[in-house]
PDB file of N, CA and C in Angstrom:
ATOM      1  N   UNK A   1     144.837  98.879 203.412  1.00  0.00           N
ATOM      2  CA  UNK A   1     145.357  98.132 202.295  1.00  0.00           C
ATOM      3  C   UNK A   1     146.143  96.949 202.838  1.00  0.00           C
ATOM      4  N   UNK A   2     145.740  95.587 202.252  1.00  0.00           N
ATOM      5  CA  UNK A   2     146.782  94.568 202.673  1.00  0.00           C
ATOM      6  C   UNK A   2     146.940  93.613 201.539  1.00  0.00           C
ATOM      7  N   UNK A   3     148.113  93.598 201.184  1.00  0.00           N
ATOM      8  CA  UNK A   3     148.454  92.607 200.209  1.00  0.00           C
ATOM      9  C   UNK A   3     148.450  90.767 200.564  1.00  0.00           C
ATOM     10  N   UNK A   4     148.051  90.375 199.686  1.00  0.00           N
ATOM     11  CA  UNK A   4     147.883  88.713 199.885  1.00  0.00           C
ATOM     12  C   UNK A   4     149.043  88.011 200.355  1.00  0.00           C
ATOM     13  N   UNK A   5     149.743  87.053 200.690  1.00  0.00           N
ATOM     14  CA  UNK A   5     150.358  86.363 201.430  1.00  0.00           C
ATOM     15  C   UNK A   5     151.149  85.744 200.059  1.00  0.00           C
ATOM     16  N   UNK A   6     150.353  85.490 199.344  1.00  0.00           N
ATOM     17  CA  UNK A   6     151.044  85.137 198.063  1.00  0.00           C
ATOM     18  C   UNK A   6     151.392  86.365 196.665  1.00  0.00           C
ATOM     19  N   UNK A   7     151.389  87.129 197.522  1.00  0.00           N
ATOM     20  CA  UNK A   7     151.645  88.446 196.743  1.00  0.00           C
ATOM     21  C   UNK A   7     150.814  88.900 195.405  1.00  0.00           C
ATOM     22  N   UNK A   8     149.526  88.242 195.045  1.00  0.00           N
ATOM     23  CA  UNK A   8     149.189  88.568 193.909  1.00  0.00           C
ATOM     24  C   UNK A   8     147.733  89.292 193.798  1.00  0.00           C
ATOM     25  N   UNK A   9     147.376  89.504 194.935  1.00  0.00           N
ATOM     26  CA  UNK A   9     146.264  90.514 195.351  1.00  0.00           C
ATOM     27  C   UNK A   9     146.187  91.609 196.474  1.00  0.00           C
ATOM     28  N   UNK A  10     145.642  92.571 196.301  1.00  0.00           N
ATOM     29  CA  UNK A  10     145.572  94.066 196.816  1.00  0.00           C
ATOM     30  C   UNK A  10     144.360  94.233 197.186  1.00  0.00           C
ATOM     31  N   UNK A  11     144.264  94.242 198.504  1.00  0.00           N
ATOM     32  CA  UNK A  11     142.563  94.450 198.865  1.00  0.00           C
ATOM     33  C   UNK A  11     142.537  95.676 199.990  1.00  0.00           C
ATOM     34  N   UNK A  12     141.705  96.391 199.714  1.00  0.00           N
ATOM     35  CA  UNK A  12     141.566  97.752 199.942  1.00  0.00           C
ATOM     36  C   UNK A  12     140.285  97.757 200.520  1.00  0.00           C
ATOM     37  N   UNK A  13     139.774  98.703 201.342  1.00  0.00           N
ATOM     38  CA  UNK A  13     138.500  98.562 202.824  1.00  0.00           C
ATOM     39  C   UNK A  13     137.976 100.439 201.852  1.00  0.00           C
ATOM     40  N   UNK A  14     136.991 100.590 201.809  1.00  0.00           N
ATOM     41  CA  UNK A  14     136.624 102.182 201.694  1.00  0.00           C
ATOM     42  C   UNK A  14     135.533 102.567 203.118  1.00  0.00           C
ATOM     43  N   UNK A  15     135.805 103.601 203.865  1.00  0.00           N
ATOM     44  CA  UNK A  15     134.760 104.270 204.633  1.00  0.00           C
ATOM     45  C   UNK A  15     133.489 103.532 205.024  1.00  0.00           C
ATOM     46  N   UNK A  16     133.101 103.620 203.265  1.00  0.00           N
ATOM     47  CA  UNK A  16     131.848 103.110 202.813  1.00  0.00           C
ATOM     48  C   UNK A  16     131.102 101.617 203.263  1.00  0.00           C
ATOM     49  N   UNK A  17     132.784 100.625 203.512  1.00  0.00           N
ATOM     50  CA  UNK A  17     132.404  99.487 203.796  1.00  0.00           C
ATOM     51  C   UNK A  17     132.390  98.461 202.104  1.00  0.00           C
ATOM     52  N   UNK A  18     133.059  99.299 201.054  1.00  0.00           N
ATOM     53  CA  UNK A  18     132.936  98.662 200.488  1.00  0.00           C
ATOM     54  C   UNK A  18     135.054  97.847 199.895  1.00  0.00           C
ATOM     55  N   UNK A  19     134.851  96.467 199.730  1.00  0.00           N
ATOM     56  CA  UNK A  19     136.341  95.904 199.365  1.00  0.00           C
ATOM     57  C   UNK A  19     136.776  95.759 197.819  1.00  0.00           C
ATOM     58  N   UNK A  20     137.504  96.189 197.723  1.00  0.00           N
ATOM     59  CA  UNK A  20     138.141  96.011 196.511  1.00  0.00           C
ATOM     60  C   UNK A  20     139.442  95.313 196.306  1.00  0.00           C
ATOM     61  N   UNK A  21     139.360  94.559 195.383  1.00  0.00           N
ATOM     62  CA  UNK A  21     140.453  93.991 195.102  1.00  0.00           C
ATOM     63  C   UNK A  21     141.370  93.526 193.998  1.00  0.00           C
ATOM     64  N   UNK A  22     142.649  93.764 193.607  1.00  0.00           N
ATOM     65  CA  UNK A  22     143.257  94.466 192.125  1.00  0.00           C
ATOM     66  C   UNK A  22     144.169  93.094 192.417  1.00  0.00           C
ATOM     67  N   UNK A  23     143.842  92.794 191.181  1.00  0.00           N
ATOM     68  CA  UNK A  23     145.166  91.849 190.718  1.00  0.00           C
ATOM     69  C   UNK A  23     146.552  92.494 190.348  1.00  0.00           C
ATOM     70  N   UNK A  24     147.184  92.233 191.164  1.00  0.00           N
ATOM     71  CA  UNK A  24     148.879  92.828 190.904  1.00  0.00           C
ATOM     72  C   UNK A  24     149.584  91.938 189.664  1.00  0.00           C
ATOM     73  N   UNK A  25     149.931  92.646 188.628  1.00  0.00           N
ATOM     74  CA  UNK A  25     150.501  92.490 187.691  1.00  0.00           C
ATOM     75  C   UNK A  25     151.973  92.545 187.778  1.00  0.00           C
ATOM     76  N   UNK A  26     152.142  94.078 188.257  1.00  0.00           N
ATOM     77  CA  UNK A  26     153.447  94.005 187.804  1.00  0.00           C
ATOM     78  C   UNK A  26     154.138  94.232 189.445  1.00  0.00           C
ATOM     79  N   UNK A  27     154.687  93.258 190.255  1.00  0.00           N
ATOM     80  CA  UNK A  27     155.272  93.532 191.478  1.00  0.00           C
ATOM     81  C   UNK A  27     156.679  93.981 191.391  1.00  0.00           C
ATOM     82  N   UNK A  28     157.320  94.220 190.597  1.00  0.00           N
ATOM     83  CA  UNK A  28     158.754  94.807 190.204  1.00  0.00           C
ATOM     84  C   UNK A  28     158.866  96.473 190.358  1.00  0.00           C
ATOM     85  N   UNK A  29     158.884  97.028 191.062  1.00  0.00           N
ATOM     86  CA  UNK A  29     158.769  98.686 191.494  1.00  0.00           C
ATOM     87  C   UNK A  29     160.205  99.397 190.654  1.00  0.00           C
ATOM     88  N   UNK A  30     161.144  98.876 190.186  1.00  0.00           N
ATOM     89  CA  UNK A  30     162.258  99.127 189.664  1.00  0.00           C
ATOM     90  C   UNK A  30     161.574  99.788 188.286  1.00  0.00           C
ATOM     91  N   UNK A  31     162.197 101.124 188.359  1.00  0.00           N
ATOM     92  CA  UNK A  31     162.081 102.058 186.731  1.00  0.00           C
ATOM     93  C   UNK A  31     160.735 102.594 186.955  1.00  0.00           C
ATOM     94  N   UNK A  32     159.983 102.494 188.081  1.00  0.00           N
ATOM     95  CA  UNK A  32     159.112 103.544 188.523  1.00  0.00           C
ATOM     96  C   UNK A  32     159.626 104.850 189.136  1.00  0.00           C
ATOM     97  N   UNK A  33     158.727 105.802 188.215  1.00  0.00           N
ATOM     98  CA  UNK A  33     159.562 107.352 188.401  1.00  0.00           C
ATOM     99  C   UNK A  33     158.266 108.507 188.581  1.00  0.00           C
ATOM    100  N   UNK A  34     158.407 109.013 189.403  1.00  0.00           N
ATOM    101  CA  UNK A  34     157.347 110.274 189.337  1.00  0.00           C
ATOM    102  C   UNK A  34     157.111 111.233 188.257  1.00  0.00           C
ATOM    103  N   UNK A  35     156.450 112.406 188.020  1.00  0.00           N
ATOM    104  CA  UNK A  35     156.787 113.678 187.213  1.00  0.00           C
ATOM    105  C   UNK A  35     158.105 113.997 187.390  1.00  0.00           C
ATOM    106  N   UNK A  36     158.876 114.310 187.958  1.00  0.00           N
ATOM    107  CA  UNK A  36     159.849 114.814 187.966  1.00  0.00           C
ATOM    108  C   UNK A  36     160.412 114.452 187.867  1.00  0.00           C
ATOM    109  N   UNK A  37     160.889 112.668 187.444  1.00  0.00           N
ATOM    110  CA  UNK A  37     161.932 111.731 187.339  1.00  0.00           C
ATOM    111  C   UNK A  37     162.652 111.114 187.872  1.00  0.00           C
ATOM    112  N   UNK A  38     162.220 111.239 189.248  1.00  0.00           N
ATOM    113  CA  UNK A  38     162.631 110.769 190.433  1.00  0.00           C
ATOM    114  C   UNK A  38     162.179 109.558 190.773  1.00  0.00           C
ATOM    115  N   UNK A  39     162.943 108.542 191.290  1.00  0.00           N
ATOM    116  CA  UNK A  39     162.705 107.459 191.616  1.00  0.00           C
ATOM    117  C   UNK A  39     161.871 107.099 192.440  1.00  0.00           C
ATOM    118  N   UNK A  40     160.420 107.017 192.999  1.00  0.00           N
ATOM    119  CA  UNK A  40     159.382 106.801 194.191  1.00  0.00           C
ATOM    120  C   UNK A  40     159.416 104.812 194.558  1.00  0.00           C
ATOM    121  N   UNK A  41     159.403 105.282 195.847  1.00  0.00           N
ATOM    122  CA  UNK A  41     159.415 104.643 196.815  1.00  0.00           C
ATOM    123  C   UNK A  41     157.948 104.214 197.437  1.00  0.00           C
ATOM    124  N   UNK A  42     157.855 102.575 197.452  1.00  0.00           N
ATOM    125  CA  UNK A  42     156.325 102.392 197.748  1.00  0.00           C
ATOM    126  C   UNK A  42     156.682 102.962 199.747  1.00  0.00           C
ATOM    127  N   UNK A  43     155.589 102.700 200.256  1.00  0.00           N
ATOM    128  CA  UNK A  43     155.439 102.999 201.318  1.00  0.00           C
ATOM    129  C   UNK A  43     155.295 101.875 202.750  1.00  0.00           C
ATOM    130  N   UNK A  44     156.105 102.172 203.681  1.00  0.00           N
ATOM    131  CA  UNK A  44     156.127 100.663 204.357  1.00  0.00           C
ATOM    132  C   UNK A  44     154.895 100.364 205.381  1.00  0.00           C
ATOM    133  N   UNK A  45     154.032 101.794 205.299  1.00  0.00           N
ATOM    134  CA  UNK A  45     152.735 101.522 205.997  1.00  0.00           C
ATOM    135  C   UNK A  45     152.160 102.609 206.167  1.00  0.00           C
ATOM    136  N   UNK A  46     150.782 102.286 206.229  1.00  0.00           N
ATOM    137  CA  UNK A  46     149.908 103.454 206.173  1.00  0.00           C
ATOM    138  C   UNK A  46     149.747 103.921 207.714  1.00  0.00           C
ATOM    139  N   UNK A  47     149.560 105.693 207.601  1.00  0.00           N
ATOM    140  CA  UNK A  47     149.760 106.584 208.060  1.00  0.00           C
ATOM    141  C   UNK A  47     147.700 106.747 208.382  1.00  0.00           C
ATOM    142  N   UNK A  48     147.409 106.475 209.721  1.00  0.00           N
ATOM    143  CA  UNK A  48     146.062 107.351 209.702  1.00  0.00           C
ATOM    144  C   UNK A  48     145.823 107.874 211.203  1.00  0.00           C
ATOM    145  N   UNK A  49     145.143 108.975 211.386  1.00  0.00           N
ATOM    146  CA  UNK A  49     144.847 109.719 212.342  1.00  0.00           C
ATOM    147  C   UNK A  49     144.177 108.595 213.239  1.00  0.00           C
ATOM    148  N   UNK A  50     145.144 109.003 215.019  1.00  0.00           N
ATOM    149  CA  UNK A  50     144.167 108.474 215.784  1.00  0.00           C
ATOM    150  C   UNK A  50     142.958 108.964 215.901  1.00  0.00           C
ATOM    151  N   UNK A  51     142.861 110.506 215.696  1.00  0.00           N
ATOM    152  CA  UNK A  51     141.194 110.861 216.086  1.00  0.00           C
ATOM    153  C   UNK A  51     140.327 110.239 215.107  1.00  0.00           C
ATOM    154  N   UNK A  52     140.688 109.938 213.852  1.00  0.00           N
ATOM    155  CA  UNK A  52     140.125 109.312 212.888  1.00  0.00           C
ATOM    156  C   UNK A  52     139.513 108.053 213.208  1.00  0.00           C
ATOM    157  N   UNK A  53     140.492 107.166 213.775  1.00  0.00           N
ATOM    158  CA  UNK A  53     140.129 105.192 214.104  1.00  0.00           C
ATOM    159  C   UNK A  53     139.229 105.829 215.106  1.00  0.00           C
ATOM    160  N   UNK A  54     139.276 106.393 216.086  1.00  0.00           N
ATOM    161  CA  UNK A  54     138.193 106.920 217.255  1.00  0.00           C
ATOM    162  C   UNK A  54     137.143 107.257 217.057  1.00  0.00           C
ATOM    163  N   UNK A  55     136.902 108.598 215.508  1.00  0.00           N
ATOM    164  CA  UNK A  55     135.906 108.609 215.012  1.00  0.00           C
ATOM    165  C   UNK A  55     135.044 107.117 214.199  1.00  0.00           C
ATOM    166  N   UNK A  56     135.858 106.743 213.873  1.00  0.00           N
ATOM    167  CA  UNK A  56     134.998 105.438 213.062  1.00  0.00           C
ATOM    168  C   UNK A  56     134.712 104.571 214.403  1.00  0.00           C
ATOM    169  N   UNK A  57     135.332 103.961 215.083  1.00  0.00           N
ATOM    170  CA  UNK A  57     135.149 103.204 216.008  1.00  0.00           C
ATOM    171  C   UNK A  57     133.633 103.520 217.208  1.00  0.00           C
ATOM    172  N   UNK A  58     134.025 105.150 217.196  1.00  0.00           N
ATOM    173  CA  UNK A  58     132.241 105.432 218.112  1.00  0.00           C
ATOM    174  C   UNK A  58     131.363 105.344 217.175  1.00  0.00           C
ATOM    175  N   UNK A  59     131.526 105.687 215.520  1.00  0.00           N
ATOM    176  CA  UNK A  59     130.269 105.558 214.520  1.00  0.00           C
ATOM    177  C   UNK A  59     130.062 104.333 214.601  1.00  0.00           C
ATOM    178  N   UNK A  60     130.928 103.486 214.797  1.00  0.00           N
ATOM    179  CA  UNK A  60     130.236 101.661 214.691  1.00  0.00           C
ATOM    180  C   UNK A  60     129.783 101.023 215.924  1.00  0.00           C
ATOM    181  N   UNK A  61     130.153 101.827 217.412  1.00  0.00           N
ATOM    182  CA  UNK A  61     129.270 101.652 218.175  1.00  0.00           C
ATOM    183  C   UNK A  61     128.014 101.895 218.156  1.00  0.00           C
ATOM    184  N   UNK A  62     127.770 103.620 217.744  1.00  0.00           N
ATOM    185  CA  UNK A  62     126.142 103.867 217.734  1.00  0.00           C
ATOM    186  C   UNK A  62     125.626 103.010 216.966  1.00  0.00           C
ATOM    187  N   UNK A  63     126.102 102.409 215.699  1.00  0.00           N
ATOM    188  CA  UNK A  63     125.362 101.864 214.474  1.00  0.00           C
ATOM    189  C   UNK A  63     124.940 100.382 215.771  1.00  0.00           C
ATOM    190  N   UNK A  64     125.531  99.647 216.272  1.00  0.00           N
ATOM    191  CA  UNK A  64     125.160  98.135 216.613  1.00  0.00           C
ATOM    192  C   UNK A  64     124.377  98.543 217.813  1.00  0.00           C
ATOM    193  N   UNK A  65     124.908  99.722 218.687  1.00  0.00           N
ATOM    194  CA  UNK A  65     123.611 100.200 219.959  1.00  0.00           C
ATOM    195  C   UNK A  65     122.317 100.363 219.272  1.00  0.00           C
ATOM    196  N   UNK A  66     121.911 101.228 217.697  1.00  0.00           N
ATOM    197  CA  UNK A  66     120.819 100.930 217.672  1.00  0.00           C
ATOM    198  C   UNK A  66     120.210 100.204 217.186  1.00  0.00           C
ATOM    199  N   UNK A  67     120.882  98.968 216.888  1.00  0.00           N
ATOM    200  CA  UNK A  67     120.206  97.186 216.317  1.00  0.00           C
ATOM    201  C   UNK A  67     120.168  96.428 217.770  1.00  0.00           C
TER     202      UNK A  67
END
């Protein structure tokens, strides 16, 4: 996930290879509350497995070794 430079787009990568991208409306996180009423906190960066980037990274080798 990386937000635009001018803050008004959200573009997102899937597995799949496919991008998406959401127009941000509302950038004000204030009076956002979970089920339980608790105040949530966006997140200051995503969390992913090294064996994971390793796994994708040898799947995109084999893919260009066999082109």
């Amino acid at each position: 996930m990386k937000l635009s430079f001018c803050t008004n787009f959200l573009f997102t990568v899937g597995d799949d290879g496919h991008l998406i991208i959401y127009d941000v409306k509302d950038k004000d996180p204030k009076g956002r509350r979970d089920k339980d009423g608790i105040g949530m906190e966006y997140s200051d960066e995503i969390l992913t497995l090294d064996s994971r980037l390793e796994e994708l990274d040898q799947k995109k080798k084999s893919l260009f070794a066999d082109n």
